[in-house]
Protein backbone atom coordinates (compact mmCIF):
# COMPACT_ATOMS: atom_id res chain seq x y z
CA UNK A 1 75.87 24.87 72.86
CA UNK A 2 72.28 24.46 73.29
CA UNK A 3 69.79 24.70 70.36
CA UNK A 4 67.49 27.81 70.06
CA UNK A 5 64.21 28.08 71.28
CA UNK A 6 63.22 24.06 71.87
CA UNK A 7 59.83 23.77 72.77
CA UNK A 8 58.87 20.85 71.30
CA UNK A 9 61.46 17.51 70.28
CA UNK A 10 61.95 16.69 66.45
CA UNK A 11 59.83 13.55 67.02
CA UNK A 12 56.78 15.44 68.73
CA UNK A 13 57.21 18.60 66.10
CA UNK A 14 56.95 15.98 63.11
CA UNK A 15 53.77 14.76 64.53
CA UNK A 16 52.42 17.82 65.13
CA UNK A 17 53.50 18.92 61.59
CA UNK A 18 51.32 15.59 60.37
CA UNK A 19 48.23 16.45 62.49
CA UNK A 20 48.24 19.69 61.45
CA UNK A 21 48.41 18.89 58.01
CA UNK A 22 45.58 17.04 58.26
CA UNK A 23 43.50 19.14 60.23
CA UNK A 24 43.68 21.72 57.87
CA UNK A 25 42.58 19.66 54.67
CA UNK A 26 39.83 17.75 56.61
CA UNK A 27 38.31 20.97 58.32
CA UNK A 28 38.95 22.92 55.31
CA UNK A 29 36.94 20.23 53.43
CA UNK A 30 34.38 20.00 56.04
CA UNK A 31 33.82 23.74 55.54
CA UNK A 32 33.24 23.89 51.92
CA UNK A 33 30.73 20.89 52.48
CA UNK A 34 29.01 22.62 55.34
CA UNK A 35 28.48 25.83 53.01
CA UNK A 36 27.16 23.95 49.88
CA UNK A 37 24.60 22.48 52.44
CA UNK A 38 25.52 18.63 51.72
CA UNK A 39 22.11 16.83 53.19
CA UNK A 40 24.39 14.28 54.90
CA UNK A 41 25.54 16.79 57.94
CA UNK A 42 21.83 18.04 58.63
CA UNK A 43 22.52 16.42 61.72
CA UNK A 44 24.73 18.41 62.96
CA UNK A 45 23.48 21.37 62.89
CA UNK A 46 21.63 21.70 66.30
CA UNK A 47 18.59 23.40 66.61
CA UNK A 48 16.43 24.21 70.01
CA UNK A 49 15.12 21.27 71.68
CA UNK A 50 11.62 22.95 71.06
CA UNK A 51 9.61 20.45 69.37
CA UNK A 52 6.76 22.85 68.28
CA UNK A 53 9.07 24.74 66.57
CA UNK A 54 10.51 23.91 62.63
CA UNK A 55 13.44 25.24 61.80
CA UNK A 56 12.04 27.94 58.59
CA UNK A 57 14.75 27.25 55.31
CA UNK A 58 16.78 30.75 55.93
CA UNK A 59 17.24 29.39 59.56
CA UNK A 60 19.14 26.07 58.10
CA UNK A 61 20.93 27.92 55.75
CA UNK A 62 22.00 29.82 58.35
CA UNK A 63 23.23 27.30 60.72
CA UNK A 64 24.83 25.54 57.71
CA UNK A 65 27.04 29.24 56.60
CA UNK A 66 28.20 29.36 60.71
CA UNK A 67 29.06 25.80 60.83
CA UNK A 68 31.10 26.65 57.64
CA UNK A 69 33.14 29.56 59.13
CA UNK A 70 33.69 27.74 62.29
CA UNK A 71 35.18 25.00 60.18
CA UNK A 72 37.42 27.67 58.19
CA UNK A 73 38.29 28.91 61.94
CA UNK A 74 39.35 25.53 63.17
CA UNK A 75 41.64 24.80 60.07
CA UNK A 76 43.06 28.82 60.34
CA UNK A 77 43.79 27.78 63.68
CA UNK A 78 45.61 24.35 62.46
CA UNK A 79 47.23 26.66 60.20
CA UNK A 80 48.74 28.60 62.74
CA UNK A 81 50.28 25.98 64.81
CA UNK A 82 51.14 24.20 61.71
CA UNK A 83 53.34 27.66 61.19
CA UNK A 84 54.67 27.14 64.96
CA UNK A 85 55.73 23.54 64.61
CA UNK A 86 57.30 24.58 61.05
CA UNK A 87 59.38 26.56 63.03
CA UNK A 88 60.22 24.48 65.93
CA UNK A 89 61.19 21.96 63.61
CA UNK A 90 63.54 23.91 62.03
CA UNK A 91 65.23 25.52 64.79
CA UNK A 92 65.67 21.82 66.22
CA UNK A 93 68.05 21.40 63.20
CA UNK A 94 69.61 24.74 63.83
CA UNK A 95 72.12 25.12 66.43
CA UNK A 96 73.53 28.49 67.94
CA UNK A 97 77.65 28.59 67.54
């Protein structure tokens, strides 16, 4: 009989499984740098094009808190598809008798 719910193959749920892995330590990483302020990602914090205009030190520390909790969003999100392809991998183990 066929196998329950396959959405993804045990080859492309493994994969999946490894990505999200890492997604989820790199971002998660990423975050906690982003809200100790680490000097290094200055860069990418965007600010207006203005050039009249200097970003004031709440304003940084600011932009370097929401980078930090879109960071912890991106690896929640990993997270949740790493809970998805958990389960597709399992159920492409499990067959219905």
């Amino acid at each position: 009989m066929g196998k329950l719910c396959p959405l993804l193959g045990p080859k492309m749920s493994a994969f999946c499984m490894v990505m999200s892995v890492w997604g989820v330590i790199f971002l998660g990483i990423l975050g906690v740098f982003f809200y100790i302020q680490a000097v290094t990602l200055f860069p990418d914090l965007h600010f207006s094009e203005s050039h009249e205009h200097i970003p004031s030190a709440a304003e940084i520390e600011d932009k370097y808190h929401e980078k930090a909790n879109q960071c912890w969003i991106a690896a929640g999100l990993y997270l949740v598809t790493l809970i998805g392809v958990f389960w597709q991998n399992k159920y492409n183990t499990t067959q219905i008798l």
